[in-house]
Protein backbone atom coordinates (compact mmCIF):
# COMPACT_ATOMS: atom_id res chain seq x y z
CA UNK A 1 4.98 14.43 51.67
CA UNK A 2 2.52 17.08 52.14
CA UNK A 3 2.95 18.92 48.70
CA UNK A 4 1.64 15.22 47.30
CA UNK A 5 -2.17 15.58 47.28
CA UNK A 6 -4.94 13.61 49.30
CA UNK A 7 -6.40 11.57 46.81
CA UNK A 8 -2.70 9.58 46.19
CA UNK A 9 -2.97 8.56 49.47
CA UNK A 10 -6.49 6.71 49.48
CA UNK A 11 -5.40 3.66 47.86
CA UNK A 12 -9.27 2.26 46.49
CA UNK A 13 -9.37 5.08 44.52
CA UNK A 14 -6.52 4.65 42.92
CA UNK A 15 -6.62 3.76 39.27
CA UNK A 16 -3.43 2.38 37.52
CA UNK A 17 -3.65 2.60 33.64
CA UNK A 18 -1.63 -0.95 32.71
CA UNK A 19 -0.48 -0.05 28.55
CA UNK A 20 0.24 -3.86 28.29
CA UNK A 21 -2.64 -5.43 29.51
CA UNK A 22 -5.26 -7.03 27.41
CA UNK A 23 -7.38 -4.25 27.03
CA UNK A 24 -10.15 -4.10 23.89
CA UNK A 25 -11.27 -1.10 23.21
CA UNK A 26 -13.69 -2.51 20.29
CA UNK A 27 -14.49 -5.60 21.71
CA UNK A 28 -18.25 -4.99 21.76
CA UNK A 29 -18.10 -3.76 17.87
CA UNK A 30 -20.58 -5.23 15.55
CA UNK A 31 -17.44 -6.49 13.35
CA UNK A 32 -15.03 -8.99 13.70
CA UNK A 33 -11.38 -8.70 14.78
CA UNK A 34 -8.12 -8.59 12.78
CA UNK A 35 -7.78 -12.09 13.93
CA UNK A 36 -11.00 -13.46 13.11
CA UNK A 37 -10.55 -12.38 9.77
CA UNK A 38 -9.57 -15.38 6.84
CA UNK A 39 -6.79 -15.08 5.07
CA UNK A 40 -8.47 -14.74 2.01
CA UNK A 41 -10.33 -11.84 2.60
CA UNK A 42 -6.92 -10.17 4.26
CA UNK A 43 -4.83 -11.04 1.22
CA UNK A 44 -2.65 -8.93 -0.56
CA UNK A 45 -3.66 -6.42 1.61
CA UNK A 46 -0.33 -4.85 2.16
CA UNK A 47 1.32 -5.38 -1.44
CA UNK A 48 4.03 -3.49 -1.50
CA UNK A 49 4.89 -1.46 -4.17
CA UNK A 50 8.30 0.65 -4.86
CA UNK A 51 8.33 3.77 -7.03
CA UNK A 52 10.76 5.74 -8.51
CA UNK A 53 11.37 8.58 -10.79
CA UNK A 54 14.20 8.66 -12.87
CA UNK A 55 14.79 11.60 -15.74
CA UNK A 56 13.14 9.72 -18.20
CA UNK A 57 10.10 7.98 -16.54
CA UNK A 58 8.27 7.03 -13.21
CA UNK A 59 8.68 2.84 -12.42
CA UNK A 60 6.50 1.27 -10.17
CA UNK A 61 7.81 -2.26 -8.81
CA UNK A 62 5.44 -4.80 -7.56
CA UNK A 63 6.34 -8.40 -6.16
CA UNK A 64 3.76 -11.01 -6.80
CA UNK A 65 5.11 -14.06 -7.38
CA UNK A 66 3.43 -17.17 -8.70
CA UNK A 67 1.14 -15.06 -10.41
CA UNK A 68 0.67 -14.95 -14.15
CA UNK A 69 0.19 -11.68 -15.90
CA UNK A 70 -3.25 -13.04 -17.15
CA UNK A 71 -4.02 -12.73 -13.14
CA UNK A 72 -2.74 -9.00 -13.12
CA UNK A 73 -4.23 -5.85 -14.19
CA UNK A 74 -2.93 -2.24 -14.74
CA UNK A 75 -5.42 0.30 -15.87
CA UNK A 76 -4.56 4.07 -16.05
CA UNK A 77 -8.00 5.94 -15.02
CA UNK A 78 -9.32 9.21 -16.53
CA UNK A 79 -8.40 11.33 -13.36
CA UNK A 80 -4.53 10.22 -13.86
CA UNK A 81 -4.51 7.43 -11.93
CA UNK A 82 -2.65 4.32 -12.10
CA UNK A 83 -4.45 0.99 -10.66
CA UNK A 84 -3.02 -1.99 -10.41
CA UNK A 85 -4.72 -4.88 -9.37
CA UNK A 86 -5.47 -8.82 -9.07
CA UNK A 87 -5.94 -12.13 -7.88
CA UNK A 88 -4.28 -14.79 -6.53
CA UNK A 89 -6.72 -18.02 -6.21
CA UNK A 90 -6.71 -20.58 -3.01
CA UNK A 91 -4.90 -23.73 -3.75
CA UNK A 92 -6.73 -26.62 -4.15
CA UNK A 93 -6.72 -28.34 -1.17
CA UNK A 94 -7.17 -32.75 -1.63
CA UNK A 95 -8.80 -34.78 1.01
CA UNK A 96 -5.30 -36.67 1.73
CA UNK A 97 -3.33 -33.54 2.45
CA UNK A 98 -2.58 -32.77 5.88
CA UNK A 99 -1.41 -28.58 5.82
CA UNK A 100 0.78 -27.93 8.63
CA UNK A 101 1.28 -24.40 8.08
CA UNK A 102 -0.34 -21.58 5.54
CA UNK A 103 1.67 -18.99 5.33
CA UNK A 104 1.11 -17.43 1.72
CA UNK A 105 -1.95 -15.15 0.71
CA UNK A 106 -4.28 -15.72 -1.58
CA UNK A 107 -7.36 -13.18 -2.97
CA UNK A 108 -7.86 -10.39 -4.56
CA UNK A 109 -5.40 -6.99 -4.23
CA UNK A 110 -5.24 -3.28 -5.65
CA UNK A 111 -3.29 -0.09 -5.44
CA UNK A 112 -4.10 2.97 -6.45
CA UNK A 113 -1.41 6.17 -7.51
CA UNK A 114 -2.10 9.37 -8.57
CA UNK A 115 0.37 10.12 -11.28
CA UNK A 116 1.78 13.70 -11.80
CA UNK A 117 1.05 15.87 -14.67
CA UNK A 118 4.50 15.32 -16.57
CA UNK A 119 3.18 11.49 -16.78
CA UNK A 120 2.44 10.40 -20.43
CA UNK A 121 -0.26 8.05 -19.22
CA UNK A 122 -0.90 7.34 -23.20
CA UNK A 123 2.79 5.42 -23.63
CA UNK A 124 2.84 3.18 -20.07
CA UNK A 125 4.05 -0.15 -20.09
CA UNK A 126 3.93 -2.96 -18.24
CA UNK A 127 5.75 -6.15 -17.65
CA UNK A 128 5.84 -9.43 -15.67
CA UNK A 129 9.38 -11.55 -15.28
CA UNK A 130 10.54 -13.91 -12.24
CA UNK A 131 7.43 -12.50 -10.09
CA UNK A 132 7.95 -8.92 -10.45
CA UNK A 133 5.68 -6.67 -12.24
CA UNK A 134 7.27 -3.84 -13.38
CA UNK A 135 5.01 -0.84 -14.91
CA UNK A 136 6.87 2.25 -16.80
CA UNK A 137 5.39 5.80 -16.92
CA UNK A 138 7.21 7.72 -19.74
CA UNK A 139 7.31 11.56 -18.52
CA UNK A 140 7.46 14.52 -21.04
CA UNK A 141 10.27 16.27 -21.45
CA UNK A 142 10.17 20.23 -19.36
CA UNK A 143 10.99 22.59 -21.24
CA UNK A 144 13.54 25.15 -20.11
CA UNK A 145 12.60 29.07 -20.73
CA UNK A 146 15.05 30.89 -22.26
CA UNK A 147 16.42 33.18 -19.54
CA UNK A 148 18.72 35.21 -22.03
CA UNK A 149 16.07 38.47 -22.30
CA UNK A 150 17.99 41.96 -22.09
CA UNK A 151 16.02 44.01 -19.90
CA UNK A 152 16.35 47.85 -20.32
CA UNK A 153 17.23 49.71 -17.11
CA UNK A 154 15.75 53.09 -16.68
CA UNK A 155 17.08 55.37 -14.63
């Protein structure tokens, strides 16, 4: 016991850091919590998107259903970069309707990628079918150098 120092043994000074208790660090912020936060302003906020690259192309996979591809955008920006973006409106809600749970988002979303330099960002293509938007990056074919050079050996 005596290799234990002093101070463990004065119990009031003791201070027990609890990771599970209900501590809030930015409780006294100027802005609101996560859960004060309506769902339309924290919709589509994590849209997940997939992307692949295959020999031929780059796809980019997006689910978003019940939206029409009138309510979708995809844009390719001057810097290489593919947006894609949109908006899923509130239902309409009638005076007789009594919700008992809202689950799905509504509002605005948008992802940005930066797309590599093999992309041909003049031949992309997108698509919309059973709720998944699917958007195709053609990439140019690399050419191979021609390794066969005889080199002379001096000597």
């Amino acid at each position: 016991m005596a290799m234990i120092p002093s101070f463990f043994n004065n119990r009031s000074r003791d201070i027990i850091f609890d990771p599970f208790s209900s501590f809030d660090p930015f409780k006294d912020f100027p802005f609101p919590s996560s859960s004060l936060i309506s769902r339309e302003n924290s919709a589509f906020v994590n849209t997940r998107i997939d992307w692949k690259e295959t020999p031929e192309a780059h796809v980019f996979k997006a689910d978003l259903p019940g939206l029409k591809k009138e309510e979708v955008k995809v844009e390719i920006e001057d810097d290489r970069v593919l947006q894609i973006s949109g908006e899923r409106n509130v239902e309409k809600e009638d005076k007789n309707d009594t919700w008992h749970r809202v689950e799905r988002s509504s509002g605005k979303f948008l992802r940005r990628f930066k797309l590599p330099e093999n992309a041909k960002i003049d031949q992309v293509k997108a698509g919309l079918e059973n709720g998944v938007l699917t958007v195709t990056v053609p990439k140019e074919e690399v050419k191979k150098p021609d390794v066969k050079k005889a080199i002379e050996i001096s000597g």
